[in-house]
C-alpha atoms as a PDB file:
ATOM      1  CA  UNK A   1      20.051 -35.570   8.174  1.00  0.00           C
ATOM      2  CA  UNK A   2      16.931 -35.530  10.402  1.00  0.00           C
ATOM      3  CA  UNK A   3      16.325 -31.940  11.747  1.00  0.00           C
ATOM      4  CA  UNK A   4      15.984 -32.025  15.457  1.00  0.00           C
ATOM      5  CA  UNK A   5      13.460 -28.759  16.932  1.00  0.00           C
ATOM      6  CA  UNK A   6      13.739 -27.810  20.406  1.00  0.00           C
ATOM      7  CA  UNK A   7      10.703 -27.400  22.917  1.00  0.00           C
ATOM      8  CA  UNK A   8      11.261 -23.229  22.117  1.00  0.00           C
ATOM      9  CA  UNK A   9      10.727 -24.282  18.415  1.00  0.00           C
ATOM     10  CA  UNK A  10       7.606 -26.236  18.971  1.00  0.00           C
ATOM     11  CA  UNK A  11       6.141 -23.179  21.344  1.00  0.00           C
ATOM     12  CA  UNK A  12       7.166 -20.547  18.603  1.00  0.00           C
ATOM     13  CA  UNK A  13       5.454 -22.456  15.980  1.00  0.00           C
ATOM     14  CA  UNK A  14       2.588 -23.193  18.137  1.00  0.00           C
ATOM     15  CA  UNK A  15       1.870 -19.469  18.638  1.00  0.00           C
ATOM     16  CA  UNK A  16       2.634 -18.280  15.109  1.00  0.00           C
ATOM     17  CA  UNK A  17       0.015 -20.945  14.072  1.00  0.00           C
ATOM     18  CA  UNK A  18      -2.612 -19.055  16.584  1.00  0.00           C
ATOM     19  CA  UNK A  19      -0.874 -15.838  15.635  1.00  0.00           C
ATOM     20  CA  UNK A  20      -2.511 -17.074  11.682  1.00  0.00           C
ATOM     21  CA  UNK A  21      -5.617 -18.174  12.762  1.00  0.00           C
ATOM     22  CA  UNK A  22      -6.732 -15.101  14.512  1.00  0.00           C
ATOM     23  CA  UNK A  23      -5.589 -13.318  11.027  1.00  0.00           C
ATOM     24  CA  UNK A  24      -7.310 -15.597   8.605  1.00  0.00           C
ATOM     25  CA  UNK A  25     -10.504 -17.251  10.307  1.00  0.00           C
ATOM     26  CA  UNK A  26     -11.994 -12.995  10.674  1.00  0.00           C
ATOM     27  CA  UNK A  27     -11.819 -12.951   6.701  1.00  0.00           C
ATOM     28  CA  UNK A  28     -12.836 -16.403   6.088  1.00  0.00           C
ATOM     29  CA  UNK A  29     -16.099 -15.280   8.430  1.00  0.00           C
ATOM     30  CA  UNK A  30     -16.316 -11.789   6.259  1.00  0.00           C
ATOM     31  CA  UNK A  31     -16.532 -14.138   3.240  1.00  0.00           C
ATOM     32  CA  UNK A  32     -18.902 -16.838   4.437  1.00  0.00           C
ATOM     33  CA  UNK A  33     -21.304 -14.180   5.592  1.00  0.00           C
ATOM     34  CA  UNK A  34     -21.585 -11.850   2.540  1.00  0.00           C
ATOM     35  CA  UNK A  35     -23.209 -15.232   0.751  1.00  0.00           C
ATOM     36  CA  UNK A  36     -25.905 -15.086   3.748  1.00  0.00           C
ATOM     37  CA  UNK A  37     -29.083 -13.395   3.619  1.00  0.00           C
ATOM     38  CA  UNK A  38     -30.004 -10.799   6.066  1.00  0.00           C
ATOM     39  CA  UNK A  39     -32.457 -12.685   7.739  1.00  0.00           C
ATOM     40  CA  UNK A  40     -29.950 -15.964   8.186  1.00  0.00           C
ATOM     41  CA  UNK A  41     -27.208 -12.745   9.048  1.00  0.00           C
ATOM     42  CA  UNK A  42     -29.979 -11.911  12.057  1.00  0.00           C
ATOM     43  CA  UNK A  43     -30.590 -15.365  13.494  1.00  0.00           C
ATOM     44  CA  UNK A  44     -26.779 -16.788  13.475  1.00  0.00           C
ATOM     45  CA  UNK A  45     -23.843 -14.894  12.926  1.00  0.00           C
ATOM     46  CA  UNK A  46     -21.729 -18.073  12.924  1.00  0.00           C
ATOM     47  CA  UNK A  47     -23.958 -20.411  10.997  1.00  0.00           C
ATOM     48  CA  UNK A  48     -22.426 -21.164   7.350  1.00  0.00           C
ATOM     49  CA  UNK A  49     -25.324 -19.856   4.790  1.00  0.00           C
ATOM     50  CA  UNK A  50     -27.923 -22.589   3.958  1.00  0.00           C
ATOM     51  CA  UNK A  51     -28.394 -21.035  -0.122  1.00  0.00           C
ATOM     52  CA  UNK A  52     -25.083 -18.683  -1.710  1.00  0.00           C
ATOM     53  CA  UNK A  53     -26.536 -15.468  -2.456  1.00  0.00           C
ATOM     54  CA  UNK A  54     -24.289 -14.123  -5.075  1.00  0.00           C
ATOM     55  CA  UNK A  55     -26.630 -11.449  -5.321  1.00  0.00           C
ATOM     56  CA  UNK A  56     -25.200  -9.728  -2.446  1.00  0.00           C
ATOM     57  CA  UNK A  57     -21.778  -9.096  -4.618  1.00  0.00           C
ATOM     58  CA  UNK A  58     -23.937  -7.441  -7.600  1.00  0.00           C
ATOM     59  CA  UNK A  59     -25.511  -5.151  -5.361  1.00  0.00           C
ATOM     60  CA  UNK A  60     -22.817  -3.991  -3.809  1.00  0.00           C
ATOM     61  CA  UNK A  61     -21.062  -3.554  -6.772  1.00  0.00           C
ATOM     62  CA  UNK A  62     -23.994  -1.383  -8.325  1.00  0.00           C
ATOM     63  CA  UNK A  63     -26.089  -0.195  -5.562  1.00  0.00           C
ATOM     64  CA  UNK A  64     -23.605   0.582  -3.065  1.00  0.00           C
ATOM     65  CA  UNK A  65     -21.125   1.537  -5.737  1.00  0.00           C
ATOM     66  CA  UNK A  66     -18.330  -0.456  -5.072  1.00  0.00           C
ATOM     67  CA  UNK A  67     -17.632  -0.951  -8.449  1.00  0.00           C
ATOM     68  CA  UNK A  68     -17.258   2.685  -9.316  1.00  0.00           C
ATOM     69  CA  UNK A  69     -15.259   3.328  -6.366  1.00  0.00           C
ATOM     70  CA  UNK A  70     -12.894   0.425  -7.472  1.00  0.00           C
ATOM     71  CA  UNK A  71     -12.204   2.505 -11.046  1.00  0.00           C
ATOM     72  CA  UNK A  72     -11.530   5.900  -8.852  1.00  0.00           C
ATOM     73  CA  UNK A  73      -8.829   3.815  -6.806  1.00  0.00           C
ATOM     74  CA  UNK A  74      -7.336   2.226  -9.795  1.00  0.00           C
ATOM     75  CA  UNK A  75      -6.414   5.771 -11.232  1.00  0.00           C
ATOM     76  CA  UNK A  76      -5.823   7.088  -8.013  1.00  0.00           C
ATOM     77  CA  UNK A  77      -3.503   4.111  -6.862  1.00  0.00           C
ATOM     78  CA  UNK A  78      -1.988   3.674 -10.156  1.00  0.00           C
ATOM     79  CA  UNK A  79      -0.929   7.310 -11.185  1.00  0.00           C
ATOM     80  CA  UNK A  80       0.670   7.931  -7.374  1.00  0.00           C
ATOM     81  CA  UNK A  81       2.096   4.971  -7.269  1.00  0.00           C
ATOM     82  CA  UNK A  82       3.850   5.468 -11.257  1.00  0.00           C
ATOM     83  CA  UNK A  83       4.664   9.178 -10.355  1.00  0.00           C
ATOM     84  CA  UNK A  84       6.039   8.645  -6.441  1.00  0.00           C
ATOM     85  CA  UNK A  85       8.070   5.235  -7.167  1.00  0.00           C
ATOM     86  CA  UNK A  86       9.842   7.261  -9.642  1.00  0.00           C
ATOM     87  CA  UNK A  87      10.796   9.681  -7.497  1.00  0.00           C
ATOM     88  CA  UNK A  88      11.224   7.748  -4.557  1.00  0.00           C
ATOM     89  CA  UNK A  89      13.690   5.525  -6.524  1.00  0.00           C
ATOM     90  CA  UNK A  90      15.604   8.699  -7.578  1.00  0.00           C
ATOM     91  CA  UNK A  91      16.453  10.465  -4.404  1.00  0.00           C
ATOM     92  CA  UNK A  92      17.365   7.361  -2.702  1.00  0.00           C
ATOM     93  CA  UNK A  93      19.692   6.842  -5.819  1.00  0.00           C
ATOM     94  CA  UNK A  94      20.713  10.482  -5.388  1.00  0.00           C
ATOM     95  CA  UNK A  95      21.439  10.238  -1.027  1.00  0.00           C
ATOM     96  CA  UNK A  96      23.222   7.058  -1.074  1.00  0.00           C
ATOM     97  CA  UNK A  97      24.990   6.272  -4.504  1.00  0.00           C
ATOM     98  CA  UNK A  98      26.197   9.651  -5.431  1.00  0.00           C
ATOM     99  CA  UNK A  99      28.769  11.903  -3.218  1.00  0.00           C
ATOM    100  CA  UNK A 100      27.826  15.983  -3.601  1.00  0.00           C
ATOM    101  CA  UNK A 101      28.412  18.629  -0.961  1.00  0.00           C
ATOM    102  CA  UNK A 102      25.090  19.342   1.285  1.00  0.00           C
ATOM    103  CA  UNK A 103      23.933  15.328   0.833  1.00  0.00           C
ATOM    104  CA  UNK A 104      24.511  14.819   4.712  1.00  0.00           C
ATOM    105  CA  UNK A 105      22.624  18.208   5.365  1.00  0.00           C
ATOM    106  CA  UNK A 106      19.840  17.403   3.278  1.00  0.00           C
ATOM    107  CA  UNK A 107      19.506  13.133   5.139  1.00  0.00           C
ATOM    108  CA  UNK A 108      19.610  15.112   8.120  1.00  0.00           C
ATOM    109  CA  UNK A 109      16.835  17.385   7.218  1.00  0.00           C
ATOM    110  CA  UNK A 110      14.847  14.419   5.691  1.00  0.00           C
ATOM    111  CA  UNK A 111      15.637  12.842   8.950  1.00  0.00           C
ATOM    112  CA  UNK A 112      13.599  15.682  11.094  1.00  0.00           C
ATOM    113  CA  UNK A 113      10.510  14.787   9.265  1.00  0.00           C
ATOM    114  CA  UNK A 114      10.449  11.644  11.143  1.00  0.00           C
ATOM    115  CA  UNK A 115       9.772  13.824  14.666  1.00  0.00           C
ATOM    116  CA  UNK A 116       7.057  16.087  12.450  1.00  0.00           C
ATOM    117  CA  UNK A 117       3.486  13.549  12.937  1.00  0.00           C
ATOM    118  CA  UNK A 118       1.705  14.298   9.537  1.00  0.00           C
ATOM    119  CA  UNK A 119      -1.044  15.702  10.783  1.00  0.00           C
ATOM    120  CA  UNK A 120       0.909  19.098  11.753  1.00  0.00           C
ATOM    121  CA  UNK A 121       1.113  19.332   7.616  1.00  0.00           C
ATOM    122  CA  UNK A 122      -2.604  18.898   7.019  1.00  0.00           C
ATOM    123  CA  UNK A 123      -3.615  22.095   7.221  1.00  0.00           C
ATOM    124  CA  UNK A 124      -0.931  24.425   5.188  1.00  0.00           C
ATOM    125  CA  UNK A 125      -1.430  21.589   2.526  1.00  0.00           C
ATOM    126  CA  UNK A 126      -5.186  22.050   2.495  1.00  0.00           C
ATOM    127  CA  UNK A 127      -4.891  25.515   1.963  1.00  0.00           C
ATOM    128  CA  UNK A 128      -2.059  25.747  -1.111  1.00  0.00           C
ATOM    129  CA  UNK A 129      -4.258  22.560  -2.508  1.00  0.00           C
ATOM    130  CA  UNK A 130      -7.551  24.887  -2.313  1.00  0.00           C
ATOM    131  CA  UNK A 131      -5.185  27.782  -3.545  1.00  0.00           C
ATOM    132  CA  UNK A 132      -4.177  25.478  -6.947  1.00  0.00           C
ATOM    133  CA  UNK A 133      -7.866  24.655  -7.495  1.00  0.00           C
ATOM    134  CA  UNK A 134      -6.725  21.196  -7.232  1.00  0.00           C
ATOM    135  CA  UNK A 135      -9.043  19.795  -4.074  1.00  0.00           C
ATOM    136  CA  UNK A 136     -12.394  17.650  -4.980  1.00  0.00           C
ATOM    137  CA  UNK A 137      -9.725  15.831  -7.789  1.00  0.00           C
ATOM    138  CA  UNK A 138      -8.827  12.628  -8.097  1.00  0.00           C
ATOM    139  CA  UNK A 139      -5.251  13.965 -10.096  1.00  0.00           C
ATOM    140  CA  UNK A 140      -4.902  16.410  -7.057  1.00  0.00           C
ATOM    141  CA  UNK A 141      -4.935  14.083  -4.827  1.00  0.00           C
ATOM    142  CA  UNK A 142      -2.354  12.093  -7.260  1.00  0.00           C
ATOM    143  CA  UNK A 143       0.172  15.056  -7.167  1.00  0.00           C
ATOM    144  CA  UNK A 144      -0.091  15.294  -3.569  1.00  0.00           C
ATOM    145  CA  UNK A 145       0.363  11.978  -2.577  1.00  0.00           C
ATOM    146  CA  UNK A 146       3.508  11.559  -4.904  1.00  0.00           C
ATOM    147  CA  UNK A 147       5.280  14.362  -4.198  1.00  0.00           C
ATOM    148  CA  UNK A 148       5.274  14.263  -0.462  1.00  0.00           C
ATOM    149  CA  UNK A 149       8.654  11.609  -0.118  1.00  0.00           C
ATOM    150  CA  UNK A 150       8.450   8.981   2.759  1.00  0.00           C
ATOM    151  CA  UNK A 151      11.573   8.774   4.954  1.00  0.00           C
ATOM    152  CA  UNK A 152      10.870   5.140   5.696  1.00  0.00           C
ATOM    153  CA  UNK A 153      10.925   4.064   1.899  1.00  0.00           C
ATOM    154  CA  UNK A 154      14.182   6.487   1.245  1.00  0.00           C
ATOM    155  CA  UNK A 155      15.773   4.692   3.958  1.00  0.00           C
ATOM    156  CA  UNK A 156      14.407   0.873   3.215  1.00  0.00           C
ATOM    157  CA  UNK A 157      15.157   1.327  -0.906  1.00  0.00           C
ATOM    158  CA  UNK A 158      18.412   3.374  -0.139  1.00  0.00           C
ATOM    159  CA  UNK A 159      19.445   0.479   2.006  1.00  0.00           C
ATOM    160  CA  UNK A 160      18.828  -1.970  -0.327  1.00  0.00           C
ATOM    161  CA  UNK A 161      21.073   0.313  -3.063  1.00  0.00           C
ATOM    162  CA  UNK A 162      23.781   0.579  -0.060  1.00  0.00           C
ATOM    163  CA  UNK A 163      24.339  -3.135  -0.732  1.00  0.00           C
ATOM    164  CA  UNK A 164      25.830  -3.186  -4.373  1.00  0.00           C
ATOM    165  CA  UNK A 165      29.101  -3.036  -4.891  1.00  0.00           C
ATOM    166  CA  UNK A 166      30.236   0.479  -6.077  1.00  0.00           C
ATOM    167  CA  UNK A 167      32.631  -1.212  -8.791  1.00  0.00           C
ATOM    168  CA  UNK A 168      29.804  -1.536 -10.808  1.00  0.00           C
ATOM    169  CA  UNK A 169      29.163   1.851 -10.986  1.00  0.00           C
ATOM    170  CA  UNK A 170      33.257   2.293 -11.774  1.00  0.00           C
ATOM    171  CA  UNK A 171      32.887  -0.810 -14.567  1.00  0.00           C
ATOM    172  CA  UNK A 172      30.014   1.345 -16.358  1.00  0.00           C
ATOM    173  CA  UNK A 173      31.253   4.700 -16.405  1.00  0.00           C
ATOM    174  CA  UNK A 174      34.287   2.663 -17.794  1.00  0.00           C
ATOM    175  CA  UNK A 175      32.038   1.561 -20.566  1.00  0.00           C
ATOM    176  CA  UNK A 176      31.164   5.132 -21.526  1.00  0.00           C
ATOM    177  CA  UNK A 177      27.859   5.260 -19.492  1.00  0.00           C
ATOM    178  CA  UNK A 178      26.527   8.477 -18.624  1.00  0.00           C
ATOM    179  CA  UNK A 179      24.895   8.473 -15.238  1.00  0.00           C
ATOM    180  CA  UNK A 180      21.849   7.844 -16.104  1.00  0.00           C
ATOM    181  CA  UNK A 181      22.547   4.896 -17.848  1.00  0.00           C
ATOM    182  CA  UNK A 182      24.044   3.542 -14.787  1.00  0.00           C
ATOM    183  CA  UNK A 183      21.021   4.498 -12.812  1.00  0.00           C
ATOM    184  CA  UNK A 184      18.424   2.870 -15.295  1.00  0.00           C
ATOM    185  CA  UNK A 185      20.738   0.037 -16.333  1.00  0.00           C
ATOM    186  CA  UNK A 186      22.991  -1.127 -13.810  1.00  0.00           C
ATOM    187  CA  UNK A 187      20.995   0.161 -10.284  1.00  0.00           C
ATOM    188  CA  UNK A 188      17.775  -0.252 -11.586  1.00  0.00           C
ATOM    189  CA  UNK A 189      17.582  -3.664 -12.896  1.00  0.00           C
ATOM    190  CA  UNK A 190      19.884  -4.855  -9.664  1.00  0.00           C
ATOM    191  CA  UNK A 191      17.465  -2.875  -7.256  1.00  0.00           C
ATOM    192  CA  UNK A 192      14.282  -4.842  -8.695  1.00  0.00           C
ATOM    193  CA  UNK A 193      13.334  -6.634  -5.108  1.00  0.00           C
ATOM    194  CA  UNK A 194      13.631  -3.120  -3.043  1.00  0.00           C
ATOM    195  CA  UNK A 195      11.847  -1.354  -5.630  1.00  0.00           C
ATOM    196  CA  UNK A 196       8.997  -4.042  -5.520  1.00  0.00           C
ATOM    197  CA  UNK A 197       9.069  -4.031  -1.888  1.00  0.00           C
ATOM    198  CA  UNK A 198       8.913  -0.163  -1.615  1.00  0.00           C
ATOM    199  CA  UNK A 199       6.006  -0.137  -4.326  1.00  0.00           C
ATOM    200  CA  UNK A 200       3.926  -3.075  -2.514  1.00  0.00           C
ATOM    201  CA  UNK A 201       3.953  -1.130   0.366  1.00  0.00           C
ATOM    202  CA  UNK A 202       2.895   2.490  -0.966  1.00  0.00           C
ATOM    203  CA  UNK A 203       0.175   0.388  -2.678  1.00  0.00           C
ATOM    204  CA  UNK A 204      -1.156  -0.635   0.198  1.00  0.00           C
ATOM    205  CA  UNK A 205      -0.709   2.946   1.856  1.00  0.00           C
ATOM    206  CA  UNK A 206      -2.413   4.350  -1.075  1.00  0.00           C
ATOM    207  CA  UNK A 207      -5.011   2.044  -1.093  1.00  0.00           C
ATOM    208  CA  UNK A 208      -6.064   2.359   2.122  1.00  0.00           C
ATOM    209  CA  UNK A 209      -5.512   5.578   2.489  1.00  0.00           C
ATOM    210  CA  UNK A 210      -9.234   7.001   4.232  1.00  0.00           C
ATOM    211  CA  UNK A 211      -8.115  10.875   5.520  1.00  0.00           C
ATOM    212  CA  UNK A 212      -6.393  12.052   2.265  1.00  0.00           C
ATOM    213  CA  UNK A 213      -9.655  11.727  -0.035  1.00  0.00           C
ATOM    214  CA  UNK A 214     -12.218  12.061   2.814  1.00  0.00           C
ATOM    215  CA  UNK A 215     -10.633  15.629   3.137  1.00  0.00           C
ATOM    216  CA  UNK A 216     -10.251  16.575  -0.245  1.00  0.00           C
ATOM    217  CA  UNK A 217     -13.023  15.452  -2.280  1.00  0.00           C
ATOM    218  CA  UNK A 218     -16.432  16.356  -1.742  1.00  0.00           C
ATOM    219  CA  UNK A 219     -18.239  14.760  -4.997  1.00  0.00           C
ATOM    220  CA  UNK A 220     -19.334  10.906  -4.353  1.00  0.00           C
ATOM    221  CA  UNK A 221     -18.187   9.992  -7.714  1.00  0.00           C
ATOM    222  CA  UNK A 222     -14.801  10.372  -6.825  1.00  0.00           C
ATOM    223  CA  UNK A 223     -14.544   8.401  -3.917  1.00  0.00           C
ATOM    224  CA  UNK A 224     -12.047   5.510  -3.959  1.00  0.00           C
ATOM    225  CA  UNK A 225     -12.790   2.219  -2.065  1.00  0.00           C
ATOM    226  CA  UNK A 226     -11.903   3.170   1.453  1.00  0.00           C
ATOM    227  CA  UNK A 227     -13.711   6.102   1.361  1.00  0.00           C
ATOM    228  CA  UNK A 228     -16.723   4.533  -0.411  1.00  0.00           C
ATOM    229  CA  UNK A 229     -16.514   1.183   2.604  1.00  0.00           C
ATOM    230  CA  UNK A 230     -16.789   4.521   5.154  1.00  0.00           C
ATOM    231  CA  UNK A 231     -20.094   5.793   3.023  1.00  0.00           C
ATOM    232  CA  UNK A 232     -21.961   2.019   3.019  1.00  0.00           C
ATOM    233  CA  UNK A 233     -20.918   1.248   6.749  1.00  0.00           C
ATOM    234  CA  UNK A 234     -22.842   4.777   7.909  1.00  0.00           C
ATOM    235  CA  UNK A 235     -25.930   3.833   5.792  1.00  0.00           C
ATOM    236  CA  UNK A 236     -25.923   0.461   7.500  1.00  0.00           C
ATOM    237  CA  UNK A 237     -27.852   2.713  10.360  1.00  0.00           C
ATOM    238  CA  UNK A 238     -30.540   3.123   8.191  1.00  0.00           C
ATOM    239  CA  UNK A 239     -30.935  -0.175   6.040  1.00  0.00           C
ATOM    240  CA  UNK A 240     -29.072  -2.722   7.912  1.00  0.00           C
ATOM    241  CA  UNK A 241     -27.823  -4.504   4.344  1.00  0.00           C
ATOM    242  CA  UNK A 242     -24.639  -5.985   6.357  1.00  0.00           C
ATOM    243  CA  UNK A 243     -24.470  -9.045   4.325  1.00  0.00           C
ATOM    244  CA  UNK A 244     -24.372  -6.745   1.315  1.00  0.00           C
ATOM    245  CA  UNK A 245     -21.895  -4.878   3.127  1.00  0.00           C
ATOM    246  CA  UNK A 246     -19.649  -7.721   3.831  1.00  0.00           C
ATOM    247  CA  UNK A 247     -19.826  -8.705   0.116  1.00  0.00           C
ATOM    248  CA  UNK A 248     -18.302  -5.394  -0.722  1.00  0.00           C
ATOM    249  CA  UNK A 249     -15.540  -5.657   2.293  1.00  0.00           C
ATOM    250  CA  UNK A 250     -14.536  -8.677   0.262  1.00  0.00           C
ATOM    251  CA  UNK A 251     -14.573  -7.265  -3.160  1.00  0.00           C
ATOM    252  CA  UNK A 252     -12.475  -4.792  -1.395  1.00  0.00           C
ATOM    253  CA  UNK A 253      -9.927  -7.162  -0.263  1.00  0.00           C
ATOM    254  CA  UNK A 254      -9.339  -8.821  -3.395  1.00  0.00           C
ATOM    255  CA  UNK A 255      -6.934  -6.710  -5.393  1.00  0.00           C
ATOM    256  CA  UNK A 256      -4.512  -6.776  -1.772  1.00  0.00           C
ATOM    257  CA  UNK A 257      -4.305 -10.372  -1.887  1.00  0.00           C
ATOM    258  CA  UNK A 258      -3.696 -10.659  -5.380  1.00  0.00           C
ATOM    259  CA  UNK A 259      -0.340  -8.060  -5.253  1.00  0.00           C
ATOM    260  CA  UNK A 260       0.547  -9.864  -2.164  1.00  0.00           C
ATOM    261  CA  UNK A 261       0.180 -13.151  -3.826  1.00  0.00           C
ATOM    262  CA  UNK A 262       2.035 -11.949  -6.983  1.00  0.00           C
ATOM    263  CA  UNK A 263       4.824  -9.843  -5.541  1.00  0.00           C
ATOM    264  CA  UNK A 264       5.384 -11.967  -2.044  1.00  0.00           C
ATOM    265  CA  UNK A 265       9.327 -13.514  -3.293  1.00  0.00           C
ATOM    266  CA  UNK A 266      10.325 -10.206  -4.273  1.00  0.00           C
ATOM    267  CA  UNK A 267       8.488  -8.500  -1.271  1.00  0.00           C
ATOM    268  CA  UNK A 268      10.486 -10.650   1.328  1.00  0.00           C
ATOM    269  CA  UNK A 269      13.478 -10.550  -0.609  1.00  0.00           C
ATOM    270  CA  UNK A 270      13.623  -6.882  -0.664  1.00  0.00           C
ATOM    271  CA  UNK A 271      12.348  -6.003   2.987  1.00  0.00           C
ATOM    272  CA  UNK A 272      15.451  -8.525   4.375  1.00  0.00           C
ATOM    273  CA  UNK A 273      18.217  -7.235   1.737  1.00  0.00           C
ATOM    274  CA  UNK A 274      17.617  -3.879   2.447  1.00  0.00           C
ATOM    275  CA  UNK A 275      19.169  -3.704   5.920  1.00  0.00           C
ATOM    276  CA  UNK A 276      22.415  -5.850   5.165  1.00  0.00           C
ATOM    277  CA  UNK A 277      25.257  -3.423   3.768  1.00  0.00           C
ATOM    278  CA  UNK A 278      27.903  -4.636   1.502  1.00  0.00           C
END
């Protein structure tokens, strides 16, 4: 059967294609540029580069200290990430699978921190950070992250957990299953998309996250990769590398794609489960 598209379908399509362009031709130019030279960066911004200077990558890794910053980001991304996901998954387990007295009180109060902007929390958690001797650290900045909860990914992941049936629940306790062997294997293994989704998304929170380390670390050699792309873009006013600078904007770009790449079936899956309720 042939598929017939209205003129509405054409139009839509038509825009989503510009809606594309305008998304991918900026990094194709990033790329194309960071294998320039300065001097061919200086005469044509939009000319394609007559030799590919891989050089440009090596520097930035080295002299601007890309790859350093790349390490700091890895064990900054990775440990809040490990620690909050864990948690997250948890309380959303906790709010919307399991009936206590107070669990309305305490959505409710989770709820108010939606009308609170995050800023208004900057300061008391500077101080009690500074008080714990835990600011200019990389596993500071790891504790804080993880331990301040998101409403949006309790509410996307406990969504998602909404969905399944509660007779599994019933079938495994049953079984002899203490509860948290139905959380780790019955929810757990069911809630795979929504847990991907909600972990895709505080990856790319975490990773670029700018004000968090900017405020709390003070030693260069700490600094993960957006805070490090903030360091080489103010030196640009006194060397005026930008091809080198581009080179490490792409480096920086890389590891993004790749979890978006890797995780994107599970990462739709998740995002459009989580708001239907079975």
């Amino acid at each position: 059967m042939i598929e017939k598209h209205t003129y509405m379908d054409v139009i839509w399509r038509v825009v989503l294609y510009v809606w594309a362009l305008t998304i991918i031709l900026p990094l194709i130019w990033v790329i194309y540029e960071s294998l320039k030279s300065n001097p061919e960066f200086f005469q044509n911004i939009w000319a394609l580069p007559s030799k590919i200077h891989w050089s440009n990558y090596s520097k930035a890794w080295t002299q601007y200290s890309f790859g350093k910053s790349l390490l700091n980001t890895l064990y900054y991304v990775g440990g809040s990430l490990i620690v909050s996901l864990f948690f997250t998954t948890l309380n959303a387990y906790a709010l919307t699978r399991m009936e206590f007295k107070g669990r309305k009180l305490i959505w409710g109060l989770i709820m108010l921190s939606l009308f609170l902007p995050g800023i208004n929390a900057l300061v008391p958690q500077y101080v009690i950070m500074r008080e714990l001797s835990l600011t200019n650290s990389l596993t500071g900045l790891i504790l804080l992250s993880s331990l301040g909860e998101s409403v949006f990914y309790l509410m996307l992941l406990g969504g998602f957990m909404q969905s399944l049936p509660k007779e599994l629940e019933e079938s495994a306790t049953m079984d002899g299953a203490t509860l948290f062997q139905q959380f780790w294997r019955v929810i757990i293994p069911l809630s795979t998309p929504g847990i991907v989704t909600v972990a895709v998304f505080k990856f790319l929170g975490y990773y670029n996250n700018f004000m968090g380390p900017f405020i709390y670390l003070s030693d260069p050699e700490k600094y993960p990769i957006a805070v490090q792309m903030y360091t080489a873009n103010k030196l640009m006013e006194f060397s005026a590398d930008w091809v080198t600078l581009f080179a490490g904007v792409t480096i920086a770009m890389i590891p993004s794609i790749i979890v978006f790449v890797l995780f994107q079936r599970l990462l739709m899956e998740g995002a459009t489960m989580g708001g239907v309720k079975g």
